[in-house]
PDB file of N, CA and C in Angstrom:
ATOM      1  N   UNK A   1     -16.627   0.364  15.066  1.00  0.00           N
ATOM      2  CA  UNK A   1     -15.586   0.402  16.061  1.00  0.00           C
ATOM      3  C   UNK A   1     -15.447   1.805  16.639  1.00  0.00           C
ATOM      4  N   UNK A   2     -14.991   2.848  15.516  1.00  0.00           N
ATOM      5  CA  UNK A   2     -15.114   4.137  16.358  1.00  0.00           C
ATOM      6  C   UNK A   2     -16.376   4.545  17.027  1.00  0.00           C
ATOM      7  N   UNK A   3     -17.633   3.957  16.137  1.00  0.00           N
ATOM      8  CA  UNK A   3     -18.998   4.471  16.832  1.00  0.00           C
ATOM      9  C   UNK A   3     -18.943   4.312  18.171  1.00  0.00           C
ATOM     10  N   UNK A   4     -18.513   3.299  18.574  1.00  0.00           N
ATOM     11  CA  UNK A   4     -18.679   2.690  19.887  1.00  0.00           C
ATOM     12  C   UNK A   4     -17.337   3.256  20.840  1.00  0.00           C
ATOM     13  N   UNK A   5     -16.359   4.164  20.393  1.00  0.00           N
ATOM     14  CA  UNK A   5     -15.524   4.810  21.476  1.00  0.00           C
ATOM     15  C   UNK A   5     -14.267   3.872  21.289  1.00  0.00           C
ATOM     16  N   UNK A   6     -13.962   2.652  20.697  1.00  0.00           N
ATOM     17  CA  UNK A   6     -12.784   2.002  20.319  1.00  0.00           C
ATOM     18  C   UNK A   6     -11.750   2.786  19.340  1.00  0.00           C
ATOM     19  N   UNK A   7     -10.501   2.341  19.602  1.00  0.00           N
ATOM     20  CA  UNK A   7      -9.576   3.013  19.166  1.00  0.00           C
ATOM     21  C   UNK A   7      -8.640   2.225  18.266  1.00  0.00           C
ATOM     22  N   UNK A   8      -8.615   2.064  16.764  1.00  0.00           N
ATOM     23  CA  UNK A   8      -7.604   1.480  16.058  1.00  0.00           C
ATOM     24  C   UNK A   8      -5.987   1.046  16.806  1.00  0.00           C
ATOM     25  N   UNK A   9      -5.522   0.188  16.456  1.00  0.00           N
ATOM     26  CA  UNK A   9      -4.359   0.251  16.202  1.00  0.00           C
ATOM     27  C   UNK A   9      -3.943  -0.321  14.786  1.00  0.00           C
ATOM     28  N   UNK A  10      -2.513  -0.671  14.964  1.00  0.00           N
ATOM     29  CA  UNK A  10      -1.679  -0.637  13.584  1.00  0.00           C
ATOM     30  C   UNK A  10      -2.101  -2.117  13.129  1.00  0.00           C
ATOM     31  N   UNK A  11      -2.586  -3.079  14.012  1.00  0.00           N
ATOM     32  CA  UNK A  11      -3.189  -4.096  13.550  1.00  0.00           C
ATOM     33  C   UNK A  11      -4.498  -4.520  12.925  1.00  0.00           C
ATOM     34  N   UNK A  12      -5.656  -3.410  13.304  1.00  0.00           N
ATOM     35  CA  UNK A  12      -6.650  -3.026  12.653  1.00  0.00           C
ATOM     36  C   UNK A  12      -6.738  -2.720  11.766  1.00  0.00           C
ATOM     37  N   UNK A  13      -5.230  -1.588  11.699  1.00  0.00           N
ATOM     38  CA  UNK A  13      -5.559  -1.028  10.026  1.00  0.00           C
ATOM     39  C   UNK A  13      -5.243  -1.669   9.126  1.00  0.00           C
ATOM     40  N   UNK A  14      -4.170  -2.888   9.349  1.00  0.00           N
ATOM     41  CA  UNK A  14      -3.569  -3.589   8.483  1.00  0.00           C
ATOM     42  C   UNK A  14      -4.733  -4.650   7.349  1.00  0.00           C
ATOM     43  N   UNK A  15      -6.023  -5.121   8.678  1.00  0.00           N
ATOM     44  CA  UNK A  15      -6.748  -5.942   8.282  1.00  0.00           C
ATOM     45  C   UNK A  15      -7.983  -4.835   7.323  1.00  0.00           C
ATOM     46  N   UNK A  16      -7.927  -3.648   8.220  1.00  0.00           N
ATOM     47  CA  UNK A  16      -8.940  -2.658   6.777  1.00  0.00           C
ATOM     48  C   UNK A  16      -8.236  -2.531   5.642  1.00  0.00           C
ATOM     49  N   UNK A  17      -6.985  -1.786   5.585  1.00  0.00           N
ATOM     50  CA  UNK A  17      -6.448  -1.705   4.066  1.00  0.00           C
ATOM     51  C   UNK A  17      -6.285  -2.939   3.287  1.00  0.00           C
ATOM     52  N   UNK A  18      -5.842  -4.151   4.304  1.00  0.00           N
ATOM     53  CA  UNK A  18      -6.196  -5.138   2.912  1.00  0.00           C
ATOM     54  C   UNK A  18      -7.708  -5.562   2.447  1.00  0.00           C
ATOM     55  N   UNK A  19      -8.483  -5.223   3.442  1.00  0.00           N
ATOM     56  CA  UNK A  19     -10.066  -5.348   3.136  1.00  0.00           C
ATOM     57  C   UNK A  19     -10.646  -4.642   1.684  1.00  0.00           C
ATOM     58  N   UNK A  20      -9.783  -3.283   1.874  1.00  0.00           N
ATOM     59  CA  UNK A  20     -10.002  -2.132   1.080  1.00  0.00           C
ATOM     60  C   UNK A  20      -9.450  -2.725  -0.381  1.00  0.00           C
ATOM     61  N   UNK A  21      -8.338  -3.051  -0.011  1.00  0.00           N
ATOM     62  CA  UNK A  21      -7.691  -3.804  -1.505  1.00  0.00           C
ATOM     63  C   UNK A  21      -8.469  -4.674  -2.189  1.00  0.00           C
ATOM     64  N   UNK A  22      -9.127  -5.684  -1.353  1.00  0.00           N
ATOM     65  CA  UNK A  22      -9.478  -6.735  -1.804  1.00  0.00           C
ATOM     66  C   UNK A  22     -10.860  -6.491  -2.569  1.00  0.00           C
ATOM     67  N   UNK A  23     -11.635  -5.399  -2.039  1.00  0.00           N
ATOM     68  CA  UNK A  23     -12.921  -4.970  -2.249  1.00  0.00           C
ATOM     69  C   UNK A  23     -12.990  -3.925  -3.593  1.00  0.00           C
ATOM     70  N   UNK A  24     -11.366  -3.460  -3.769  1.00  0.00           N
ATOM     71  CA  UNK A  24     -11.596  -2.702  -4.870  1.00  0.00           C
ATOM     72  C   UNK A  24     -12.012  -1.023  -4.604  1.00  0.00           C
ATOM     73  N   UNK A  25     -11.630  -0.711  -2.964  1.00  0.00           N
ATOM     74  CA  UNK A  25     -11.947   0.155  -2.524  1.00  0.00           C
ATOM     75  C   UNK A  25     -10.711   1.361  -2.004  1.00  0.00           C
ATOM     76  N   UNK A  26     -10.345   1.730  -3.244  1.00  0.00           N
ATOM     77  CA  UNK A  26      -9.263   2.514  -3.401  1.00  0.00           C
ATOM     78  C   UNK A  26      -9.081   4.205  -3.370  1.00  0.00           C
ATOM     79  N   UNK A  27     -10.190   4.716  -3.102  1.00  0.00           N
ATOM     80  CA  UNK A  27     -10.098   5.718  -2.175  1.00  0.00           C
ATOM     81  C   UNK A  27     -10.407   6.252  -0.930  1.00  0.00           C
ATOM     82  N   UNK A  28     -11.256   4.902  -0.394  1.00  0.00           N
ATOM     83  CA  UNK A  28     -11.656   4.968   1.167  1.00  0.00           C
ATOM     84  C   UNK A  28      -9.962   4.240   1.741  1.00  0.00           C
ATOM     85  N   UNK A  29      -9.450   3.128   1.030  1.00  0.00           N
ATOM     86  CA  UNK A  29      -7.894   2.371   1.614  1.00  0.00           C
ATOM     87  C   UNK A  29      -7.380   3.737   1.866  1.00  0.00           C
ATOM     88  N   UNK A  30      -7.212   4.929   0.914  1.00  0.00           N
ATOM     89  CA  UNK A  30      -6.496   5.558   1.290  1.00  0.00           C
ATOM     90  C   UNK A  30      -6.785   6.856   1.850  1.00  0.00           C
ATOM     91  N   UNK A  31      -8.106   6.858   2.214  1.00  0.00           N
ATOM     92  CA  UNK A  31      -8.183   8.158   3.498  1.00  0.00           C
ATOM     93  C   UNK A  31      -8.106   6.919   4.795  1.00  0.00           C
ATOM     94  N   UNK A  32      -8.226   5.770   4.942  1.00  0.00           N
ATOM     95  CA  UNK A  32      -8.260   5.654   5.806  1.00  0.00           C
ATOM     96  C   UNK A  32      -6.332   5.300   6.600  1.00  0.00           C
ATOM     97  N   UNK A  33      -5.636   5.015   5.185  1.00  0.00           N
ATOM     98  CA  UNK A  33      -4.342   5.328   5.724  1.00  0.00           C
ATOM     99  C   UNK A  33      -3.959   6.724   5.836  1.00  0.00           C
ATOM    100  N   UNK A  34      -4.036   8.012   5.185  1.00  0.00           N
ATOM    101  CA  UNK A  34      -3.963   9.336   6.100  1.00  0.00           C
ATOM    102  C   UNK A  34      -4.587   9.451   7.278  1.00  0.00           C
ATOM    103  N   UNK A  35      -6.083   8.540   7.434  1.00  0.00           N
ATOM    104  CA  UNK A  35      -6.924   8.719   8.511  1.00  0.00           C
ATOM    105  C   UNK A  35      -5.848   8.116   9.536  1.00  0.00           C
ATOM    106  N   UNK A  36      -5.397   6.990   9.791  1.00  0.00           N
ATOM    107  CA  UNK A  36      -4.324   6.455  10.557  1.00  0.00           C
ATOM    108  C   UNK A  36      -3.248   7.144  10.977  1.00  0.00           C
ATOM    109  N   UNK A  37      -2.806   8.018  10.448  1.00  0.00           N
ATOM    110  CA  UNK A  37      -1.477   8.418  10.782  1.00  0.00           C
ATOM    111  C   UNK A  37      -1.942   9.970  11.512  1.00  0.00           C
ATOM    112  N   UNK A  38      -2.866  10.692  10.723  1.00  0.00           N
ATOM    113  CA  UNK A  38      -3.322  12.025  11.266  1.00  0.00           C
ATOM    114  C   UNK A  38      -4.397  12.513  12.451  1.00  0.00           C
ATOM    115  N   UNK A  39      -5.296  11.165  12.590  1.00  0.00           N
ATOM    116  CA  UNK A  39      -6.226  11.192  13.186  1.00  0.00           C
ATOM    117  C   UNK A  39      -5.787  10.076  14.201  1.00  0.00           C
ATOM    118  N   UNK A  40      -5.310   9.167  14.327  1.00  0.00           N
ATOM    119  CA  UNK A  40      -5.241   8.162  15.373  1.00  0.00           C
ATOM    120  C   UNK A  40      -3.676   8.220  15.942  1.00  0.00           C
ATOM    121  N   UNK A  41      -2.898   9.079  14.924  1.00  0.00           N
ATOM    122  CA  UNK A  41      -1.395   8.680  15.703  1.00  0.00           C
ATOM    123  C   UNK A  41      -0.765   7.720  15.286  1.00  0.00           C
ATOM    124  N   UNK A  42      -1.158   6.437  14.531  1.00  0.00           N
ATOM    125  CA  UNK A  42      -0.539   5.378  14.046  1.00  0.00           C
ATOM    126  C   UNK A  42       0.614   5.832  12.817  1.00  0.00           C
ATOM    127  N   UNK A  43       2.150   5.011  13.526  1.00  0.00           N
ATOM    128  CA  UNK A  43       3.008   5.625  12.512  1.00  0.00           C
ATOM    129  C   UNK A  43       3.321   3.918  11.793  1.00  0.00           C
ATOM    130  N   UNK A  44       2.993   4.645  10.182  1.00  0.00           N
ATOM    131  CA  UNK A  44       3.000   3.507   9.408  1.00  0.00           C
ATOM    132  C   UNK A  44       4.242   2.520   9.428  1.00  0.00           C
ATOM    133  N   UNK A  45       4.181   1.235   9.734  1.00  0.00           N
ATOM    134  CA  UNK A  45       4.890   0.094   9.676  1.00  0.00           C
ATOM    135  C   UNK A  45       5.018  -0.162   8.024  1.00  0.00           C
ATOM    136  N   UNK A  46       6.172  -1.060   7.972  1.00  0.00           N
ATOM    137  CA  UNK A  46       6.484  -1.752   6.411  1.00  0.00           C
ATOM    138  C   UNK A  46       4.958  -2.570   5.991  1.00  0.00           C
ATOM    139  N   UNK A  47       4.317  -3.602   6.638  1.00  0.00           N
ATOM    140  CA  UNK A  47       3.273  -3.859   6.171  1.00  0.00           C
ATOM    141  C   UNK A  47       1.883  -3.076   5.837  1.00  0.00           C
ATOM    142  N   UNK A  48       1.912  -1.602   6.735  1.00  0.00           N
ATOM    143  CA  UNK A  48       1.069  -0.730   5.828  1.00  0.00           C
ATOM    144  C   UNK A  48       0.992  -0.241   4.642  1.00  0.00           C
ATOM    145  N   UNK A  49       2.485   0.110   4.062  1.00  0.00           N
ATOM    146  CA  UNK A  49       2.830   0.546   2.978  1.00  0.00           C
ATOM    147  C   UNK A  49       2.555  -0.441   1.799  1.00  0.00           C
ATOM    148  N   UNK A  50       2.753  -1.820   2.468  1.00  0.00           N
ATOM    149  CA  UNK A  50       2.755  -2.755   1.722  1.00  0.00           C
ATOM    150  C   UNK A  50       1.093  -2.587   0.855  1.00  0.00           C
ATOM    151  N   UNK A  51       0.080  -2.647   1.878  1.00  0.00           N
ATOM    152  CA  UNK A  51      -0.842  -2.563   1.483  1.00  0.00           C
ATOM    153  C   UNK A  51      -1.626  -1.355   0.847  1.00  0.00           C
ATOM    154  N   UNK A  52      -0.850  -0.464   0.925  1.00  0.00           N
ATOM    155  CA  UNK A  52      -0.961   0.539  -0.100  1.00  0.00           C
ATOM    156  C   UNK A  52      -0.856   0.360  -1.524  1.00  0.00           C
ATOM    157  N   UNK A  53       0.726  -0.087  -1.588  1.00  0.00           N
ATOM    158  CA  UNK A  53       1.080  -0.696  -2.784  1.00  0.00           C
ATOM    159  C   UNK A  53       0.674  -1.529  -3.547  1.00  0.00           C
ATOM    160  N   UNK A  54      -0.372  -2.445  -2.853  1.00  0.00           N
ATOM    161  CA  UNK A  54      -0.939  -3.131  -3.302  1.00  0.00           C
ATOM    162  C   UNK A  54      -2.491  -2.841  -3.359  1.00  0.00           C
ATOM    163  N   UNK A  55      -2.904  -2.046  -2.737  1.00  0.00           N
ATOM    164  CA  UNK A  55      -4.042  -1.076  -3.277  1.00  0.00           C
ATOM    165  C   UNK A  55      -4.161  -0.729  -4.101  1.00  0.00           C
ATOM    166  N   UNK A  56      -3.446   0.004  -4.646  1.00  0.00           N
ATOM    167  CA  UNK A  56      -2.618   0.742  -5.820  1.00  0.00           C
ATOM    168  C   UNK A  56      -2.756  -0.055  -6.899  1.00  0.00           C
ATOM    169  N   UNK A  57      -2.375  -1.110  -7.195  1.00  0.00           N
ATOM    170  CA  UNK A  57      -1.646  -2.316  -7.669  1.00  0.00           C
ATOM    171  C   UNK A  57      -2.955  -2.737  -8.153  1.00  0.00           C
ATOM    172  N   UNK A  58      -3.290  -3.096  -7.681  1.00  0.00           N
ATOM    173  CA  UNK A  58      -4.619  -4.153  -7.633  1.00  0.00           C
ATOM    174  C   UNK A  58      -5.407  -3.076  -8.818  1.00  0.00           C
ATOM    175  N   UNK A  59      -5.866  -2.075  -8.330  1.00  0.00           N
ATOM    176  CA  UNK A  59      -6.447  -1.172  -8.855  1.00  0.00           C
ATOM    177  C   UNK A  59      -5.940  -0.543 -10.395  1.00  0.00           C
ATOM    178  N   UNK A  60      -4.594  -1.139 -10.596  1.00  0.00           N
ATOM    179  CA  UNK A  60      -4.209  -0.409 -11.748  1.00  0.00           C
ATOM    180  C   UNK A  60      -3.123   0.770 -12.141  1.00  0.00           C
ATOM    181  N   UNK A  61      -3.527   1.498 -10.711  1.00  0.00           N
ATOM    182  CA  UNK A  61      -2.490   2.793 -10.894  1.00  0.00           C
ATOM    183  C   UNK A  61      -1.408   2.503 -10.938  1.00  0.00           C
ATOM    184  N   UNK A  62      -0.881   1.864 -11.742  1.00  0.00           N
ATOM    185  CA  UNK A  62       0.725   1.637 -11.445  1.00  0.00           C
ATOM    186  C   UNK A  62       1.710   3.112 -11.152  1.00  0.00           C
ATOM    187  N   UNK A  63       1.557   3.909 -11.731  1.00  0.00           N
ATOM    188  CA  UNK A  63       2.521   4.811 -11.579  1.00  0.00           C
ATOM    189  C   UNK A  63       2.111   5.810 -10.114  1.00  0.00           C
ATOM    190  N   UNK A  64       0.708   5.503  -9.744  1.00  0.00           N
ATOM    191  CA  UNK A  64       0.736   6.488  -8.204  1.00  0.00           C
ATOM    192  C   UNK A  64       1.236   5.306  -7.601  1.00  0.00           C
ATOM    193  N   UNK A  65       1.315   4.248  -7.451  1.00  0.00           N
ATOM    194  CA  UNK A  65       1.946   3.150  -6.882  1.00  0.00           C
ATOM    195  C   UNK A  65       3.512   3.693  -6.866  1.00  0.00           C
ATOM    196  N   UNK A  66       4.130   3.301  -7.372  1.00  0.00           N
ATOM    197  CA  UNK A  66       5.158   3.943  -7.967  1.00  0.00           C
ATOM    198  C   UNK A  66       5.791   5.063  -7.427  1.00  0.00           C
ATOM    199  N   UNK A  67       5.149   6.184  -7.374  1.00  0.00           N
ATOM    200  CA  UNK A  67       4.884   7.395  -6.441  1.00  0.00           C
ATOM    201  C   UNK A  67       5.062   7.294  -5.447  1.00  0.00           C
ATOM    202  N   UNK A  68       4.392   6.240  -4.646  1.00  0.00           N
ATOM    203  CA  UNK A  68       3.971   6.589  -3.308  1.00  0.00           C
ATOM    204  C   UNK A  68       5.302   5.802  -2.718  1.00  0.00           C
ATOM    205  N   UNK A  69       5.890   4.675  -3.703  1.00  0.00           N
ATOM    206  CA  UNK A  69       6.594   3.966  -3.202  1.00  0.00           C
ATOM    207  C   UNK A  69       8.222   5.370  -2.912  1.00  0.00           C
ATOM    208  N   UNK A  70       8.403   5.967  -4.084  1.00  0.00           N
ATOM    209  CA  UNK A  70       9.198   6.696  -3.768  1.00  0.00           C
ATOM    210  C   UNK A  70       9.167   7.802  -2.414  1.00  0.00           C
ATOM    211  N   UNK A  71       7.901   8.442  -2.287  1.00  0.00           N
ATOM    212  CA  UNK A  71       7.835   8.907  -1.105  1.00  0.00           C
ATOM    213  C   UNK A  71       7.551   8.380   0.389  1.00  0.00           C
ATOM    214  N   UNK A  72       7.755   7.098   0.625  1.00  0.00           N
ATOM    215  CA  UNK A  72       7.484   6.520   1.906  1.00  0.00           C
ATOM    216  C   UNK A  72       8.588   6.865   2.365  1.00  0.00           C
ATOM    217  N   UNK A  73       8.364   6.813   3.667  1.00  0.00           N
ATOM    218  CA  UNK A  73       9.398   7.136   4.687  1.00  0.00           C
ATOM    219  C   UNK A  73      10.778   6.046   5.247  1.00  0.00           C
ATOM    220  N   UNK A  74      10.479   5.228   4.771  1.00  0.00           N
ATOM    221  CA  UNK A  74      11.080   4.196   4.877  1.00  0.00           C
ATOM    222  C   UNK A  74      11.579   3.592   3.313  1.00  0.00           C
ATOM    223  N   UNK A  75      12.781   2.774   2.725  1.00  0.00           N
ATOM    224  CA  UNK A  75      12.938   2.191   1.722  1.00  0.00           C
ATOM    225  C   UNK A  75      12.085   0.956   1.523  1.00  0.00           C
ATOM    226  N   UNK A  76      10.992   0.534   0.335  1.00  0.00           N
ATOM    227  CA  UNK A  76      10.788  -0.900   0.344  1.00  0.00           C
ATOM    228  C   UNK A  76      11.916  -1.884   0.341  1.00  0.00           C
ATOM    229  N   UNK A  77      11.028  -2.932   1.004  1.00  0.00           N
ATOM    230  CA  UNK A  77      11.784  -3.959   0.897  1.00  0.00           C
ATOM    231  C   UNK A  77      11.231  -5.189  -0.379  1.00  0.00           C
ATOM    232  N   UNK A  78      12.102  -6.141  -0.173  1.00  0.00           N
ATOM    233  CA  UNK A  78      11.669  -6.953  -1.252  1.00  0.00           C
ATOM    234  C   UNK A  78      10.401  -7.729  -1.455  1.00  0.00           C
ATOM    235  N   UNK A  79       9.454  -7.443  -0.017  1.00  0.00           N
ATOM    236  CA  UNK A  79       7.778  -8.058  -0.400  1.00  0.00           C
ATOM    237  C   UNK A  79       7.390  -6.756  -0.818  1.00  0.00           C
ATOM    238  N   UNK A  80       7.505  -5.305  -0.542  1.00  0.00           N
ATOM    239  CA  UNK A  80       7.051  -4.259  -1.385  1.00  0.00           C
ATOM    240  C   UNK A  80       7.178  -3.902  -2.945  1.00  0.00           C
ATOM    241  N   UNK A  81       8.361  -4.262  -2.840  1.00  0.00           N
ATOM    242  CA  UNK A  81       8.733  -4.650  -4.735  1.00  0.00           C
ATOM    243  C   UNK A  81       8.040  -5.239  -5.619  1.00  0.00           C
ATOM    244  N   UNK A  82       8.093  -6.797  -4.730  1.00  0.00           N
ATOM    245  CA  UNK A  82       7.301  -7.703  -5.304  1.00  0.00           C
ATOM    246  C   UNK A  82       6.001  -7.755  -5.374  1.00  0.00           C
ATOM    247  N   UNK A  83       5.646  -7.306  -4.368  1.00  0.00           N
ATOM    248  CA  UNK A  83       3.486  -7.107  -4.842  1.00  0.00           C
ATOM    249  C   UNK A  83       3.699  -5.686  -5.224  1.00  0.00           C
ATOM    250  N   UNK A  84       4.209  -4.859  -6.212  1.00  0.00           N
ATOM    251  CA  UNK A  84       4.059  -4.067  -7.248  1.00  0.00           C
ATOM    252  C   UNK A  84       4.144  -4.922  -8.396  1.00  0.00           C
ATOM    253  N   UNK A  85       5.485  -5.547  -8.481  1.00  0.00           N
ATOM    254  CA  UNK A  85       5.597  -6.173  -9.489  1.00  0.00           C
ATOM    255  C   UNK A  85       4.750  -7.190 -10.002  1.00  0.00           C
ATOM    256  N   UNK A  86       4.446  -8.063  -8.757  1.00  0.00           N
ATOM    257  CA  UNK A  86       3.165  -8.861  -9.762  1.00  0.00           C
ATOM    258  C   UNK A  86       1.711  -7.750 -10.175  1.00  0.00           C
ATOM    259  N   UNK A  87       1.271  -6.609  -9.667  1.00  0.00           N
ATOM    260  CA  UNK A  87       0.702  -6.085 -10.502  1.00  0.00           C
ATOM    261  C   UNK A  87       1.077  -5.414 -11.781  1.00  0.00           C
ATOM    262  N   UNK A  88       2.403  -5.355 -12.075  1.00  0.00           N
ATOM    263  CA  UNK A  88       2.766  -4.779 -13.245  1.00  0.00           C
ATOM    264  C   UNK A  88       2.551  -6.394 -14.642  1.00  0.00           C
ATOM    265  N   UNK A  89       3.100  -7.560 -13.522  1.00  0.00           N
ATOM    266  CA  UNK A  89       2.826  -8.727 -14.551  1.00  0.00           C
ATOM    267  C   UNK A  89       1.719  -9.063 -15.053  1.00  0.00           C
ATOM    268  N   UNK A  90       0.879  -8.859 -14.049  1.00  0.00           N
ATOM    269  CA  UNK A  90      -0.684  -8.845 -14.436  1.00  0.00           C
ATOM    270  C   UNK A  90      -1.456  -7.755 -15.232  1.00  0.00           C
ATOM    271  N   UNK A  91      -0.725  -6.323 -15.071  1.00  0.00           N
ATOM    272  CA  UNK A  91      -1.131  -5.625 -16.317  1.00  0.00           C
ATOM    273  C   UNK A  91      -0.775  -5.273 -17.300  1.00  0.00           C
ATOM    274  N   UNK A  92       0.514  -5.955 -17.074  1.00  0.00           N
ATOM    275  CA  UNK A  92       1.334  -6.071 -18.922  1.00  0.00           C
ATOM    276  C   UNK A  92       2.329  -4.910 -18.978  1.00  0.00           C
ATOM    277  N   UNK A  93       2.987  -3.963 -17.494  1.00  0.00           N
ATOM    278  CA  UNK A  93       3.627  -2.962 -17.437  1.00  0.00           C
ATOM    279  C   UNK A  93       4.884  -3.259 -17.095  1.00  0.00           C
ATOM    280  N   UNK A  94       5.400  -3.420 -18.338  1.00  0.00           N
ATOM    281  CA  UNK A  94       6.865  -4.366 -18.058  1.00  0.00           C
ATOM    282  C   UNK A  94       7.848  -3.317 -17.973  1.00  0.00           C
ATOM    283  N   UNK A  95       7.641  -2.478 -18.484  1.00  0.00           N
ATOM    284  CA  UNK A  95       8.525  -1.056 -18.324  1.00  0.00           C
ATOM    285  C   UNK A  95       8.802  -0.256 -17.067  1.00  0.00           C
ATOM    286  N   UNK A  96       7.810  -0.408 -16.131  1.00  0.00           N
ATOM    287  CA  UNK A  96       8.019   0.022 -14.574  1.00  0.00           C
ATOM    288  C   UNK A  96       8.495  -1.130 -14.015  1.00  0.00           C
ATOM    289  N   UNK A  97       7.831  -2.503 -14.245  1.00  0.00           N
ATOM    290  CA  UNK A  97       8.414  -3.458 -13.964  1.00  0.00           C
ATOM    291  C   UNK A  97       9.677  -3.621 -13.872  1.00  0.00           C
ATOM    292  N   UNK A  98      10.473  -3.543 -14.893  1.00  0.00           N
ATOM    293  CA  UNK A  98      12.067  -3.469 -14.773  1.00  0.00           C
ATOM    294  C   UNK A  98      12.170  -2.880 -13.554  1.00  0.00           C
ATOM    295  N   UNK A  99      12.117  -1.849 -13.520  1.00  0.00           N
ATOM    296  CA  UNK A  99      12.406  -0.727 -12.396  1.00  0.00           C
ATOM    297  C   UNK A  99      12.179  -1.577 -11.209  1.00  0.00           C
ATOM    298  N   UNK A 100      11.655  -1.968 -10.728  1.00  0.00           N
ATOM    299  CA  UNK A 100      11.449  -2.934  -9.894  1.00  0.00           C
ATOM    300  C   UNK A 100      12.089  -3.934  -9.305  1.00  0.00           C
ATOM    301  N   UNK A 101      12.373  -4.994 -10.369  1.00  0.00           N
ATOM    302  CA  UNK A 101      13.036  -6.243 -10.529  1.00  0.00           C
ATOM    303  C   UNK A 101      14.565  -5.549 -10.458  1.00  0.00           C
ATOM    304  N   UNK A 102      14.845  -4.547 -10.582  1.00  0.00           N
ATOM    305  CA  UNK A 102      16.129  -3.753 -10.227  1.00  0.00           C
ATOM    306  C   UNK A 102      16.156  -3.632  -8.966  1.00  0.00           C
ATOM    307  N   UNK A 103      15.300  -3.006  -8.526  1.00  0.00           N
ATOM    308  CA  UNK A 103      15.387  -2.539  -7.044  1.00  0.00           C
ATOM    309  C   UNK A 103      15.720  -3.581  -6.080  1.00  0.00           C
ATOM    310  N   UNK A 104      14.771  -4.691  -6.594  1.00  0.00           N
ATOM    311  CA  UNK A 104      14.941  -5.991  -5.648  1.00  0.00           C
ATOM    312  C   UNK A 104      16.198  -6.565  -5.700  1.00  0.00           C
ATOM    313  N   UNK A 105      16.636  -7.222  -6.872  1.00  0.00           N
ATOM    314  CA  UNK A 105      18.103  -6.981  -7.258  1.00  0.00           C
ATOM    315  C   UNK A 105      19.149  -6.507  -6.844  1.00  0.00           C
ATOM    316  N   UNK A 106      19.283  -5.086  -6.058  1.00  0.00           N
ATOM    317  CA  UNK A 106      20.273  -4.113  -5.124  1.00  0.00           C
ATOM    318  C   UNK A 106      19.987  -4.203  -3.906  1.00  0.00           C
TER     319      UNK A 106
END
């Protein structure tokens, strides 16, 4: 796409970072979300973050998950919660989990 002089938008990236998730490709997902915001101008929507989180997630890191969720610019909402949380169910991290199931909760 860039080879050819095309220009992302916020709907493109949505379909790469979950590509990235799905593929298990967790440090290209996330230059290519700095790549988005620094290089193209795209200011991250709730469903980007989402797919961060679930980058994250997928992959294991629960606690840079975690992280990142605290520093977004925006508060999650309750589908951001929740696809952390089912990766915490799936890796047996019931202790951040709480934290979570709280958040959604308030």
């Amino acid at each position: 796409m860039l080879a050819i002089g095309l220009k992302p938008d916020g709907v493109t990236v949505i379909g790469v970072l979950s590509a990235c998730s799905r593929a298990g490709l967790v440090e290209k997902g996330l230059q290519y979300f700095e790549s988005m915001i620094k290089e193209h101008g795209i200011i991250p929507i709730p469903d980007h973050y989402i797919c961060i989180i679930d980058l994250l997630g997928r992959a294991g890191r629960l606690e840079k998950a975690r992280n990142f969720i605290n520093k977004m610019a925006c508060h999650p909402d309750v589908v951001g919660w929740a696809t952390l949380l089912s990766s915490f169910r799936v890796l047996g991290d019931m202790e951040i989990g709480k934290l979570g199931n709280w958040e959604i909760g308030s």
